[in-house]
PDB file of N, CA and C in Angstrom:
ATOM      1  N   UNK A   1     143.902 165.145  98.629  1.00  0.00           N
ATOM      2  CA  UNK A   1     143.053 165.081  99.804  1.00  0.00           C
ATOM      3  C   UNK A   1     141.674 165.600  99.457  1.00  0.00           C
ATOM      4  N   UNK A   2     140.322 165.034 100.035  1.00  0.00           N
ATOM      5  CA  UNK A   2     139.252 165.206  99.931  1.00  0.00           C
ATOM      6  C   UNK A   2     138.724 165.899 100.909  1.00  0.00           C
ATOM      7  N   UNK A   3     137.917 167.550 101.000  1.00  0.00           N
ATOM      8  CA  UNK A   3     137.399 167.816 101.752  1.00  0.00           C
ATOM      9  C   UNK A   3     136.303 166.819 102.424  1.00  0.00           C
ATOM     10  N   UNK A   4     135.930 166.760 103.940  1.00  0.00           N
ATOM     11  CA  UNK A   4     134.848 166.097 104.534  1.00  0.00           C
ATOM     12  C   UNK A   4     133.849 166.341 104.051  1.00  0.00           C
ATOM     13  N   UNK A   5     133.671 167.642 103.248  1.00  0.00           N
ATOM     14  CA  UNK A   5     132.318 168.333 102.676  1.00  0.00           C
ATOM     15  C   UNK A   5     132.238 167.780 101.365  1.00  0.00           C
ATOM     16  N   UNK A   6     133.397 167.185 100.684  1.00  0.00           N
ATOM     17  CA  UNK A   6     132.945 166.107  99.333  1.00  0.00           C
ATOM     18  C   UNK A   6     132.369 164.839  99.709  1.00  0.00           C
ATOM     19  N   UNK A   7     132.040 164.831 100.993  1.00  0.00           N
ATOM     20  CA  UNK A   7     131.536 163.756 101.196  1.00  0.00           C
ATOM     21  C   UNK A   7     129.613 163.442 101.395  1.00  0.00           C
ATOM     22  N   UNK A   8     129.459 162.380 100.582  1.00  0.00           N
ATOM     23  CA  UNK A   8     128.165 162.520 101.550  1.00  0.00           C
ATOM     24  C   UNK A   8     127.462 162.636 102.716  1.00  0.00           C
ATOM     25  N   UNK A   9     126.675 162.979 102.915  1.00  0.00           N
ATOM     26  CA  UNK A   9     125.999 163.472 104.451  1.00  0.00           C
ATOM     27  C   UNK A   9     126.120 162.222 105.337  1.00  0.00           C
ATOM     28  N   UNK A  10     125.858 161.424 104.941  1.00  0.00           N
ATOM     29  CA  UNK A  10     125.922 159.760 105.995  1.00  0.00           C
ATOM     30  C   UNK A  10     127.426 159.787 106.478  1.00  0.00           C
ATOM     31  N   UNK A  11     128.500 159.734 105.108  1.00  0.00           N
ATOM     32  CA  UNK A  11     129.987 159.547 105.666  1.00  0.00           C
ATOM     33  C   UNK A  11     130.163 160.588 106.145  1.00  0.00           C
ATOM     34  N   UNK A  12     130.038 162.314 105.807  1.00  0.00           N
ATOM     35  CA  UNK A  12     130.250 163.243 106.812  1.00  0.00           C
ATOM     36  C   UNK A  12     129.906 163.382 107.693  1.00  0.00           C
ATOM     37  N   UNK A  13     128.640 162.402 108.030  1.00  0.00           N
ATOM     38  CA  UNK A  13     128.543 162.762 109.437  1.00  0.00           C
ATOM     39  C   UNK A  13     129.318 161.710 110.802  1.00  0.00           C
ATOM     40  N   UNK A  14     129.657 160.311 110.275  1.00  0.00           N
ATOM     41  CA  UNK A  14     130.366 159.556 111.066  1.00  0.00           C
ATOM     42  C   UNK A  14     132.045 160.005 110.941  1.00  0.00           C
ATOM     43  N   UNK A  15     132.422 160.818 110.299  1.00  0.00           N
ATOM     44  CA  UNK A  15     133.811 161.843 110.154  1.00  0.00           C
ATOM     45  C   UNK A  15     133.542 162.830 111.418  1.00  0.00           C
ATOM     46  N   UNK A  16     132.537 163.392 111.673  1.00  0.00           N
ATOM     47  CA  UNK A  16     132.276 164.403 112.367  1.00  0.00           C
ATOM     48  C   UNK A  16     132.331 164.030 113.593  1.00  0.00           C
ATOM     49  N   UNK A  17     131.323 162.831 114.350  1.00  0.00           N
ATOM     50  CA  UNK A  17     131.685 161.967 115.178  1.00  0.00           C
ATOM     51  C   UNK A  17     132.973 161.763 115.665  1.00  0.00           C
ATOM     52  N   UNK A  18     133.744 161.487 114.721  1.00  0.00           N
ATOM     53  CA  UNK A  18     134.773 160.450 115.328  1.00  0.00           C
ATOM     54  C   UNK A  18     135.496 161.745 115.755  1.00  0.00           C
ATOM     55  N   UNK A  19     135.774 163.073 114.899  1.00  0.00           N
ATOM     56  CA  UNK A  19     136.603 163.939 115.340  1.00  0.00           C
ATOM     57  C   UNK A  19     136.286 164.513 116.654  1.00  0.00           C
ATOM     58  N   UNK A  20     135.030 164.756 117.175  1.00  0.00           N
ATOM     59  CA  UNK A  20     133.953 164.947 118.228  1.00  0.00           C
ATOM     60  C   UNK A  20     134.522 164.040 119.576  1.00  0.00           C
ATOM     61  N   UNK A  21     134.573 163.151 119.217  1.00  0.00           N
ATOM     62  CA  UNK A  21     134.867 162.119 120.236  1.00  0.00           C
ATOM     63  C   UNK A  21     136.458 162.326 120.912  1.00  0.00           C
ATOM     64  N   UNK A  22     137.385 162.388 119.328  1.00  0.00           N
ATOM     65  CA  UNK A  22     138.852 162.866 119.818  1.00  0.00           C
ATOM     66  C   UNK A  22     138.987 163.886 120.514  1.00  0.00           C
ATOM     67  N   UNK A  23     138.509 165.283 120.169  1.00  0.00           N
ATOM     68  CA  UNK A  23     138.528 165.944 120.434  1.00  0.00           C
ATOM     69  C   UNK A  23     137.656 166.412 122.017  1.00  0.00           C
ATOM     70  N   UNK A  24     136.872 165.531 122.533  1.00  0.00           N
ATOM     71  CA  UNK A  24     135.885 165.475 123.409  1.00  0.00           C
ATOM     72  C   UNK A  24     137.060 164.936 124.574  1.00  0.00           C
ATOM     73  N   UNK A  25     137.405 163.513 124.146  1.00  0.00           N
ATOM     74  CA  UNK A  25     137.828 163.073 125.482  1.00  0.00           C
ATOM     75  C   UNK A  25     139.567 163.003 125.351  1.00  0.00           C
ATOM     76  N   UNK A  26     139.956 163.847 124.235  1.00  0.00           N
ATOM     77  CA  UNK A  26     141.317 164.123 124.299  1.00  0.00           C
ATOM     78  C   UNK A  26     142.512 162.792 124.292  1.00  0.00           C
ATOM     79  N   UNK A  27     141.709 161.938 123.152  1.00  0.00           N
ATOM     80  CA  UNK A  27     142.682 160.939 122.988  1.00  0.00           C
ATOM     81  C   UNK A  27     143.335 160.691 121.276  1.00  0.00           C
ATOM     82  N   UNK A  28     143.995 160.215 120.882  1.00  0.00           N
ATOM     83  CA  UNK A  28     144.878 160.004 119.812  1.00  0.00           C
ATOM     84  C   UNK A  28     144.069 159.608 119.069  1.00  0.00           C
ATOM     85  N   UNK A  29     142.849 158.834 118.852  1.00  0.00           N
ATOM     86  CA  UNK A  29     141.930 158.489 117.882  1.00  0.00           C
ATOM     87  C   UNK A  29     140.550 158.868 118.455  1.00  0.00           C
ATOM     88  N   UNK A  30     140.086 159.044 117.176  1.00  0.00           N
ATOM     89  CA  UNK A  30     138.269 159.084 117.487  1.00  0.00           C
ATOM     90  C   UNK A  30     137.821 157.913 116.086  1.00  0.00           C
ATOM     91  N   UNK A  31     136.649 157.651 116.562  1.00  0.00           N
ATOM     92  CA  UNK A  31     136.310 156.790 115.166  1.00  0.00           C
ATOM     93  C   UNK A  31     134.445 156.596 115.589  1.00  0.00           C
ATOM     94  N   UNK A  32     134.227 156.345 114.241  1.00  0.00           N
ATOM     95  CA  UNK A  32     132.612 156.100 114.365  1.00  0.00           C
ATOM     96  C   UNK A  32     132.435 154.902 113.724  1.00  0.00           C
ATOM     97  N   UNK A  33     130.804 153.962 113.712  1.00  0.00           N
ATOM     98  CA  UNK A  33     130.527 153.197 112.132  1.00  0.00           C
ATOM     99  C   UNK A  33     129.222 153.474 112.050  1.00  0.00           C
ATOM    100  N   UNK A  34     128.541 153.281 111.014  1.00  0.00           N
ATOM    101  CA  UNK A  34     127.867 153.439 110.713  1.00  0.00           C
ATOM    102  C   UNK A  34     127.200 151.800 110.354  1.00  0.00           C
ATOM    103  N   UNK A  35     125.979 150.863 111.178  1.00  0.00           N
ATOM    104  CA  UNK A  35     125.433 150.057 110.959  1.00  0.00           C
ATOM    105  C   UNK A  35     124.361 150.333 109.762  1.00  0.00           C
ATOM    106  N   UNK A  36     123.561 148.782 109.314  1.00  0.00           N
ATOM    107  CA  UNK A  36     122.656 148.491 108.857  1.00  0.00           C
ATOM    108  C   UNK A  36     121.525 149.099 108.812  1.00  0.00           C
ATOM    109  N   UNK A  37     121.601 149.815 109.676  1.00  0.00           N
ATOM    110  CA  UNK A  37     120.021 150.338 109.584  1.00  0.00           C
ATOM    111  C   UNK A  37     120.156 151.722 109.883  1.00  0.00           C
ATOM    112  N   UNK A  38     121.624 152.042 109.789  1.00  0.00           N
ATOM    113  CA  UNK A  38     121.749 153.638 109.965  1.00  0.00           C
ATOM    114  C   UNK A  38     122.195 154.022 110.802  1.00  0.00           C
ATOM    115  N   UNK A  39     122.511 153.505 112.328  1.00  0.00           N
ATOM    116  CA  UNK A  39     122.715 153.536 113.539  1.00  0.00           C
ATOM    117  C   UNK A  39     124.492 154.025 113.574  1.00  0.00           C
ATOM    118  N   UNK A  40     124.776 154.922 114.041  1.00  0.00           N
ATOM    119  CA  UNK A  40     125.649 155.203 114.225  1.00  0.00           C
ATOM    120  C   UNK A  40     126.644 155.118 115.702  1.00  0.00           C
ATOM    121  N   UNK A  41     128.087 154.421 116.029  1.00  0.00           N
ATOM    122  CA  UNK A  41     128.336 154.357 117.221  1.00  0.00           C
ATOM    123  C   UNK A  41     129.783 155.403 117.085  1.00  0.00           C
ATOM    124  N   UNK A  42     130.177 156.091 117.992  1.00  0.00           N
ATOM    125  CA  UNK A  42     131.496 156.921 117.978  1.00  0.00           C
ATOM    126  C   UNK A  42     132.062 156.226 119.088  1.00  0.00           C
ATOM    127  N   UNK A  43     133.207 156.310 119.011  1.00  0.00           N
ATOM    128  CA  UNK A  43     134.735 155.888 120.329  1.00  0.00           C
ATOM    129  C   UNK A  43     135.820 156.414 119.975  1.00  0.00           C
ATOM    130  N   UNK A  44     135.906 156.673 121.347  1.00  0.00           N
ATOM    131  CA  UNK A  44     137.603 156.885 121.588  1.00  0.00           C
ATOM    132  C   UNK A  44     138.730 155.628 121.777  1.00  0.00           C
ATOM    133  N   UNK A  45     140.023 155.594 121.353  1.00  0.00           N
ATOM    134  CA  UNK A  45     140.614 155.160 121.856  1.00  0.00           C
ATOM    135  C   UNK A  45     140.872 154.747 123.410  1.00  0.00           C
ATOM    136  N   UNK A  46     140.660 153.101 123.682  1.00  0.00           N
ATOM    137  CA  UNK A  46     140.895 153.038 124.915  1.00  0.00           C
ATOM    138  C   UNK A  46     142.024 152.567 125.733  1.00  0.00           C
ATOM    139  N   UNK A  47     142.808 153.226 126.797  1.00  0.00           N
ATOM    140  CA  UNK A  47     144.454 152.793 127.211  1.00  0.00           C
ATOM    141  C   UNK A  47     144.069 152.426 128.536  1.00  0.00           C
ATOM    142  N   UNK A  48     143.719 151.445 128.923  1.00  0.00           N
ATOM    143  CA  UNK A  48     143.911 150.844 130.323  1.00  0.00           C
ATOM    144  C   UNK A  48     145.077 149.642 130.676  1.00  0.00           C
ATOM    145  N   UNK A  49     145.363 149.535 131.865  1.00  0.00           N
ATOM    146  CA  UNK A  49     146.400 148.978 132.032  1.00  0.00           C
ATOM    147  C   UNK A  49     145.800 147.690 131.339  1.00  0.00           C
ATOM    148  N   UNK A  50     144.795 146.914 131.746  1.00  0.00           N
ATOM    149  CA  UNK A  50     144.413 145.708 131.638  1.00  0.00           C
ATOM    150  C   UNK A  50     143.611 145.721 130.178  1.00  0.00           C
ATOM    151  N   UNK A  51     143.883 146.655 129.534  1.00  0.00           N
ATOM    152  CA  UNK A  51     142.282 147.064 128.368  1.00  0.00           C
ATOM    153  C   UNK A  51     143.239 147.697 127.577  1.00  0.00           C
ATOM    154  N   UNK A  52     143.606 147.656 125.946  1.00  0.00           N
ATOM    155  CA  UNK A  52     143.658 148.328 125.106  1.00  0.00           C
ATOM    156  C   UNK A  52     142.767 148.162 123.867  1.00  0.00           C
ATOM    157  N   UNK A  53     142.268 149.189 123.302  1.00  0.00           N
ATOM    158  CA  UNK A  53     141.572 148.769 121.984  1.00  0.00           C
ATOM    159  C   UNK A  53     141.756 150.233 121.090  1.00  0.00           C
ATOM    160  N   UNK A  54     141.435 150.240 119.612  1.00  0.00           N
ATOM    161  CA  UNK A  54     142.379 151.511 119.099  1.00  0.00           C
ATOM    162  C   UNK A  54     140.104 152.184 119.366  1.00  0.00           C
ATOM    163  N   UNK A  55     140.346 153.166 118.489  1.00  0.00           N
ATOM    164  CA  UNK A  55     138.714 153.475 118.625  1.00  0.00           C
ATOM    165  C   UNK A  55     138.164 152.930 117.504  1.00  0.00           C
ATOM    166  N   UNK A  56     138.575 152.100 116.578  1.00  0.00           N
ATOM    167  CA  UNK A  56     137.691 151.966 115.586  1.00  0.00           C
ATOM    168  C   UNK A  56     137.282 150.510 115.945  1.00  0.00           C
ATOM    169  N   UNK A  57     138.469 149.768 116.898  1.00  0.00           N
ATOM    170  CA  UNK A  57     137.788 148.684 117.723  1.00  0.00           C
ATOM    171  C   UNK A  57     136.905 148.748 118.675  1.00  0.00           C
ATOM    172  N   UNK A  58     137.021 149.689 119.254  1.00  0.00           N
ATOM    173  CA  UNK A  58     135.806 150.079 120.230  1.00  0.00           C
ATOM    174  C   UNK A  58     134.598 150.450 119.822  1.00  0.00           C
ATOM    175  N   UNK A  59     134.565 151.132 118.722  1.00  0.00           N
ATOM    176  CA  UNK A  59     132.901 151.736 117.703  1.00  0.00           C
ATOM    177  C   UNK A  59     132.691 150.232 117.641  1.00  0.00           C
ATOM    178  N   UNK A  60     133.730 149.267 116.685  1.00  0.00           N
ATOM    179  CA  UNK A  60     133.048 147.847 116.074  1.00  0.00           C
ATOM    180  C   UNK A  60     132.472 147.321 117.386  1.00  0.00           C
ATOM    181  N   UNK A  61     133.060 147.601 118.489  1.00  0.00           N
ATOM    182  CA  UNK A  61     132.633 146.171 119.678  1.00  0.00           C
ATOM    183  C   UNK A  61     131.183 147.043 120.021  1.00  0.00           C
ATOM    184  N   UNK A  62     131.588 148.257 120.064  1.00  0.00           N
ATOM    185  CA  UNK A  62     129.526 149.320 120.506  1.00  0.00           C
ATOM    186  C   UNK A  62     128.459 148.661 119.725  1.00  0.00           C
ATOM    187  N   UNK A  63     128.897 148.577 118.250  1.00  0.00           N
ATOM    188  CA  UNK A  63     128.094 148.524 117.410  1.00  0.00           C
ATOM    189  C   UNK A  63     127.512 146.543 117.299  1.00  0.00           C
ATOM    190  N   UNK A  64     128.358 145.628 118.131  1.00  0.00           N
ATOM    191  CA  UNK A  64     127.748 144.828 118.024  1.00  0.00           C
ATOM    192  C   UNK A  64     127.152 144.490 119.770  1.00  0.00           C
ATOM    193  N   UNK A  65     127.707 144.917 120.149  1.00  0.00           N
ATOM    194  CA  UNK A  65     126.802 145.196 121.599  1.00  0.00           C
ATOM    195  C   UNK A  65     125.655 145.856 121.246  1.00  0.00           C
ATOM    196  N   UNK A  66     125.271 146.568 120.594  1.00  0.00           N
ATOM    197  CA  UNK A  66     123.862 147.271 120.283  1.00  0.00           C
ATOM    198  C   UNK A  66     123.095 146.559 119.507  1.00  0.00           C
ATOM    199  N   UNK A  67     123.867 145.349 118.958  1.00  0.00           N
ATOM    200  CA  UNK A  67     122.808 144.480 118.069  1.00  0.00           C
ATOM    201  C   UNK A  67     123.238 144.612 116.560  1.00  0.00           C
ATOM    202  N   UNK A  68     123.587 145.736 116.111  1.00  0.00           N
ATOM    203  CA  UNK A  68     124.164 145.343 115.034  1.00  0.00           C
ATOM    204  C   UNK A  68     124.723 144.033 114.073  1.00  0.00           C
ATOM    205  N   UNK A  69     124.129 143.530 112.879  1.00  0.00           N
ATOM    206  CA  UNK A  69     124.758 142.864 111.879  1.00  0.00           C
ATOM    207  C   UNK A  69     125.575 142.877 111.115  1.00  0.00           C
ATOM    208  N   UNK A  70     125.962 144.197 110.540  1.00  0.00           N
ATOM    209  CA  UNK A  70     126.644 144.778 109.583  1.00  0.00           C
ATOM    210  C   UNK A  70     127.067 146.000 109.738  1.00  0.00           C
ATOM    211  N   UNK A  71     128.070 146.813 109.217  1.00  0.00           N
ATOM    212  CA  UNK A  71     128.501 147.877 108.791  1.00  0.00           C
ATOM    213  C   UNK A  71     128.434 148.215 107.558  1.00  0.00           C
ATOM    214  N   UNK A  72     127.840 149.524 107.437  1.00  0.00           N
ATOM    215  CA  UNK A  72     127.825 150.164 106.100  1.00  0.00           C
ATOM    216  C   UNK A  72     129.275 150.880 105.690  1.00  0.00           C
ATOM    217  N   UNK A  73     129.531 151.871 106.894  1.00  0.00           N
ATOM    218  CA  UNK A  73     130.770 151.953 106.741  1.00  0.00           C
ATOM    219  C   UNK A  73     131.462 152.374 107.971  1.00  0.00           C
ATOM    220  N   UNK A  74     132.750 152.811 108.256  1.00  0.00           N
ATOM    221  CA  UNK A  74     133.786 153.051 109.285  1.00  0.00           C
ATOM    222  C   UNK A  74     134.584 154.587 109.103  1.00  0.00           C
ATOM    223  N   UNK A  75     134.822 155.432 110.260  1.00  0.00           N
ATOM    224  CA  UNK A  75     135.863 156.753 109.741  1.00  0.00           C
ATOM    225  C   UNK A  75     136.488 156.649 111.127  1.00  0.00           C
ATOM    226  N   UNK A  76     137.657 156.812 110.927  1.00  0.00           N
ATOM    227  CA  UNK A  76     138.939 156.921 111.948  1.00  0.00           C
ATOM    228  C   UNK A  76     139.057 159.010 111.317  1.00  0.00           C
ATOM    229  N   UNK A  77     139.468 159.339 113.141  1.00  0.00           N
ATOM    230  CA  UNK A  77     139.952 160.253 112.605  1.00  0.00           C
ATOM    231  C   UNK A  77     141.387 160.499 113.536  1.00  0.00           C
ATOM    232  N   UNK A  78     142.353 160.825 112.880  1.00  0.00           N
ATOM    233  CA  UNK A  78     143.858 159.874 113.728  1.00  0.00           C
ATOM    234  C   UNK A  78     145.052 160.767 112.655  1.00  0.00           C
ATOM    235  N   UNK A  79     146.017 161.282 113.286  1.00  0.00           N
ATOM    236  CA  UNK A  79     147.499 161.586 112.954  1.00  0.00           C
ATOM    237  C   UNK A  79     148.063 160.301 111.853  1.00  0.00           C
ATOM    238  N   UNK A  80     147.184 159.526 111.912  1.00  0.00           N
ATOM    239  CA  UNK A  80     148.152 157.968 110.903  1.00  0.00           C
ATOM    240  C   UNK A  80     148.413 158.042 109.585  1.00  0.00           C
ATOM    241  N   UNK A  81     148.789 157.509 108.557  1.00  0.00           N
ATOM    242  CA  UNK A  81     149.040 157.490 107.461  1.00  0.00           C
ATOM    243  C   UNK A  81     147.577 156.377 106.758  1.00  0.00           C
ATOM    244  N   UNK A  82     147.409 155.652 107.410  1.00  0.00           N
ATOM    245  CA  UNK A  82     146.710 154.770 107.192  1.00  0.00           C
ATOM    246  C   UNK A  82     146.135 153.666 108.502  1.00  0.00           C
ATOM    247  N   UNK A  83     144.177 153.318 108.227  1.00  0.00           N
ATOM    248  CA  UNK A  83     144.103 152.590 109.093  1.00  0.00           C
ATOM    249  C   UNK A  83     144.821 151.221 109.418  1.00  0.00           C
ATOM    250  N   UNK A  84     144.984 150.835 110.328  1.00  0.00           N
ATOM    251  CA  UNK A  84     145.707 149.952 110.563  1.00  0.00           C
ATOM    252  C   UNK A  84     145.034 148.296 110.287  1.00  0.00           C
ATOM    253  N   UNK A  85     145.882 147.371 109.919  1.00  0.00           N
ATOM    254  CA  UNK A  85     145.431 146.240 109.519  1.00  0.00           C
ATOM    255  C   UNK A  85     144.426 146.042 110.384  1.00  0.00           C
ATOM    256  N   UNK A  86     145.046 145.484 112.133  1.00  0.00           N
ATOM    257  CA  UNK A  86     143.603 145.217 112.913  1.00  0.00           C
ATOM    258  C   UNK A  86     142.472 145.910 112.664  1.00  0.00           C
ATOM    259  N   UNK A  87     142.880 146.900 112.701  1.00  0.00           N
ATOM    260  CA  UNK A  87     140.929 147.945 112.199  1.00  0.00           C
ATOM    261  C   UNK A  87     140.276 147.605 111.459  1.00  0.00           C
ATOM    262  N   UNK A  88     141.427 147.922 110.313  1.00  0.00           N
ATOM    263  CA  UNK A  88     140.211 146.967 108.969  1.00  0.00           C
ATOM    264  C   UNK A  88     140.124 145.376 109.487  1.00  0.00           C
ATOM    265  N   UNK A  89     140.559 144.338 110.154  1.00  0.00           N
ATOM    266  CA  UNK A  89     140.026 143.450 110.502  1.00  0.00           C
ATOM    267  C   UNK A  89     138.606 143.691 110.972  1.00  0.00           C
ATOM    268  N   UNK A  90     138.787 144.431 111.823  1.00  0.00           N
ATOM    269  CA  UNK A  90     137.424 144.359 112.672  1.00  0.00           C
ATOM    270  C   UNK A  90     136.267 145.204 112.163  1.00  0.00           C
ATOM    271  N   UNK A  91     136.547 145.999 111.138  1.00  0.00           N
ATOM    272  CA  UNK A  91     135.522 146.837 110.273  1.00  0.00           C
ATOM    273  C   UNK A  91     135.545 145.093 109.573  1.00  0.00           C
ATOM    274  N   UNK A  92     136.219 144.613 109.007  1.00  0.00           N
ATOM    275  CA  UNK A  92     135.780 143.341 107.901  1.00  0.00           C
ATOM    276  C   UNK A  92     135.230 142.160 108.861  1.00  0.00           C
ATOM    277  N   UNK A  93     135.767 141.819 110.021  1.00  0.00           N
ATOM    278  CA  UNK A  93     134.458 140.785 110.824  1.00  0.00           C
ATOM    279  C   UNK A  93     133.106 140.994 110.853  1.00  0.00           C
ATOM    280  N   UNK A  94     132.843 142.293 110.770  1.00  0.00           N
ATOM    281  CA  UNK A  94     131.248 143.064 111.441  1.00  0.00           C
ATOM    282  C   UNK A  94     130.413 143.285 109.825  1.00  0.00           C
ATOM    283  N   UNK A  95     131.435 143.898 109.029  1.00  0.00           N
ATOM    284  CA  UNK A  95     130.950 144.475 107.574  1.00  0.00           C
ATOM    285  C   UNK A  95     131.156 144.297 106.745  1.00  0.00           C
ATOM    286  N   UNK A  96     132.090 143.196 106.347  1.00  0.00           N
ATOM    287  CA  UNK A  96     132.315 142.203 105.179  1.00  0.00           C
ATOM    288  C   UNK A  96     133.783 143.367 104.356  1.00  0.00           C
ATOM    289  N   UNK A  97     134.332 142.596 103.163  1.00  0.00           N
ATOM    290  CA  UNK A  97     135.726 143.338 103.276  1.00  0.00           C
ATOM    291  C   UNK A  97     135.449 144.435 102.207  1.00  0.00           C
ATOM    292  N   UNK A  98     134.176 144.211 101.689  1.00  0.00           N
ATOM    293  CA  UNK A  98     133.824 145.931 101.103  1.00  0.00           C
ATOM    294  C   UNK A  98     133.353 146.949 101.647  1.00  0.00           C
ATOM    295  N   UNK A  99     132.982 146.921 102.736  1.00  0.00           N
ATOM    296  CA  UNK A  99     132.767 147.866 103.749  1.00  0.00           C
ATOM    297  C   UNK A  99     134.272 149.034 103.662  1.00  0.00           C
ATOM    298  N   UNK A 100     133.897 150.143 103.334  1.00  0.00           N
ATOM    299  CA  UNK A 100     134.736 151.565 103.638  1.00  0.00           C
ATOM    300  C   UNK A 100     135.269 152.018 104.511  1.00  0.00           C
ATOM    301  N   UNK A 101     136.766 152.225 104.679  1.00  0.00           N
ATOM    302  CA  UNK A 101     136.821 152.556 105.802  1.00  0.00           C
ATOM    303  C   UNK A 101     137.502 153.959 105.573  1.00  0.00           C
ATOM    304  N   UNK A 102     136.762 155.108 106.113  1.00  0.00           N
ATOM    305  CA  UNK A 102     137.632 156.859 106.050  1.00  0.00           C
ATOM    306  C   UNK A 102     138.325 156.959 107.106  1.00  0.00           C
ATOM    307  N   UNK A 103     139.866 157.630 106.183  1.00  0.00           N
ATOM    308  CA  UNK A 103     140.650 158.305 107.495  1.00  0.00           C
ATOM    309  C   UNK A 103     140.664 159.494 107.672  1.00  0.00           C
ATOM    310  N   UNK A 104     140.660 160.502 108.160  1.00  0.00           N
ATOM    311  CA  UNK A 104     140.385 161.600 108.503  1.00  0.00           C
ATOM    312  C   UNK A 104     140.989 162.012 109.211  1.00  0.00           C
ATOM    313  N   UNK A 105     142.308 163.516 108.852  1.00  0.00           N
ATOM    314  CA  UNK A 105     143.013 163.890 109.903  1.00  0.00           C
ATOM    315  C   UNK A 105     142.332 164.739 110.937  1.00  0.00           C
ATOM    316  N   UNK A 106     142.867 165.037 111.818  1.00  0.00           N
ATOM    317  CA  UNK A 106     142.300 165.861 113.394  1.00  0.00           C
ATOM    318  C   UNK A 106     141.822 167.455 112.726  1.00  0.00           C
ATOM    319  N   UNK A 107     141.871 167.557 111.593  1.00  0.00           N
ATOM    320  CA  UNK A 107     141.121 168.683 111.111  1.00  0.00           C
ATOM    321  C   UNK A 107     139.910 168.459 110.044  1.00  0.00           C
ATOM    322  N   UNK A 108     139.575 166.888 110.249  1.00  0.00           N
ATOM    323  CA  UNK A 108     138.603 166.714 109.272  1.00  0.00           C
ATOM    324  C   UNK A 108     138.937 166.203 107.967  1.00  0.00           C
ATOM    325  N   UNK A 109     139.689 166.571 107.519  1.00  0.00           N
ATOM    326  CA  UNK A 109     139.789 166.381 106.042  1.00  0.00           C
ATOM    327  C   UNK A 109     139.907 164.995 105.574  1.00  0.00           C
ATOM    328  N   UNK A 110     139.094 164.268 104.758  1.00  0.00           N
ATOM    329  CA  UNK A 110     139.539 163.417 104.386  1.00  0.00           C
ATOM    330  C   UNK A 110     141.147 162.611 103.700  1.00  0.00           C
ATOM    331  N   UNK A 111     141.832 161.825 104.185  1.00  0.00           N
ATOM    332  CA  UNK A 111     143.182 161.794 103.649  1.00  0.00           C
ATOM    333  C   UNK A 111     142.861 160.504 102.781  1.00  0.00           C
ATOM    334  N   UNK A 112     141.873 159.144 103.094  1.00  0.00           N
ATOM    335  CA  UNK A 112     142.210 158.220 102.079  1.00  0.00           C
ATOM    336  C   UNK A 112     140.775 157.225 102.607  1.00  0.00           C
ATOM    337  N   UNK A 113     140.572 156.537 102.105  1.00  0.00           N
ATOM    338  CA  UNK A 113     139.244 155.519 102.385  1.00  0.00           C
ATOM    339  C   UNK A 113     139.994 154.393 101.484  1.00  0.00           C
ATOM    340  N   UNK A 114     139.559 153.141 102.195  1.00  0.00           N
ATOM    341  CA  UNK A 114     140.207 152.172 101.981  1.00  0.00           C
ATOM    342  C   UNK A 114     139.217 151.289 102.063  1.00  0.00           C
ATOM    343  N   UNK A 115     139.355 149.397 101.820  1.00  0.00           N
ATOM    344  CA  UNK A 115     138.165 148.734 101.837  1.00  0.00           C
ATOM    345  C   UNK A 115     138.999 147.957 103.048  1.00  0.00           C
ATOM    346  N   UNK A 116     137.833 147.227 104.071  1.00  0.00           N
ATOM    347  CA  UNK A 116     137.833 146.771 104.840  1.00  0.00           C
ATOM    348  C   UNK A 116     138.810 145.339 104.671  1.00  0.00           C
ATOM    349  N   UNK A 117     138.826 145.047 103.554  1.00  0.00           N
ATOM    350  CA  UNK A 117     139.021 143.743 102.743  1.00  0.00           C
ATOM    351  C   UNK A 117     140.748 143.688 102.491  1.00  0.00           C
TER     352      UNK A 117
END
């Protein structure tokens, strides 16, 4: 496992986000991305009766509602073993399948980064 602090300042800070967000609105995932030009979006997981999306689908859908082209990169921060296929789908629709994606348990720490692809 990789401390968040081996990370660079750009990926530590969309790690920080996403845990921010979990921890903010008290749901099972937090996640951030990080666009093209630097722009950063955070989400929570969303559970509505009529609405589900995990949060790293919800950052991707912020981030192209804001105009976004691309992703530089993606951090889930989540109890999982690994992000889940759909995620990296939708980190790879927005950011192509080399785009990064960090997982990060609910204490930060980096557990694994994976490619979108």
């Amino acid at each position: 496992m990789t401390e968040s602090t081996d990370l660079g300042p750009e990926d530590r800070k969309i790690v920080t986000l996403a845990r921010s967000v979990r921890a903010r609105n008290q749901v099972p995932e937090g996640a951030a991305v990080r666009d093209e030009t630097g722009r950063t979006y955070a989400a929570g997981t969303v559970a509505l009766e009529s609405l589900r999306l995990s949060a790293l689908q919800t950052a991707v859908a912020m981030a192209v509602a804001g105009g976004a082209t691309s992703l530089e990169a993606a951090a889930v921060v989540s109890d999982a073993e690994a992000p889940s296929d759909q995620d990296r789908a939708a980190v790879r629709d927005l950011g192509g399948p080399d785009t990064p994606v960090l997982l990060a348990g609910p204490d930060g720490t980096l557990r694994t980064t994976v490619s979108a692809g």
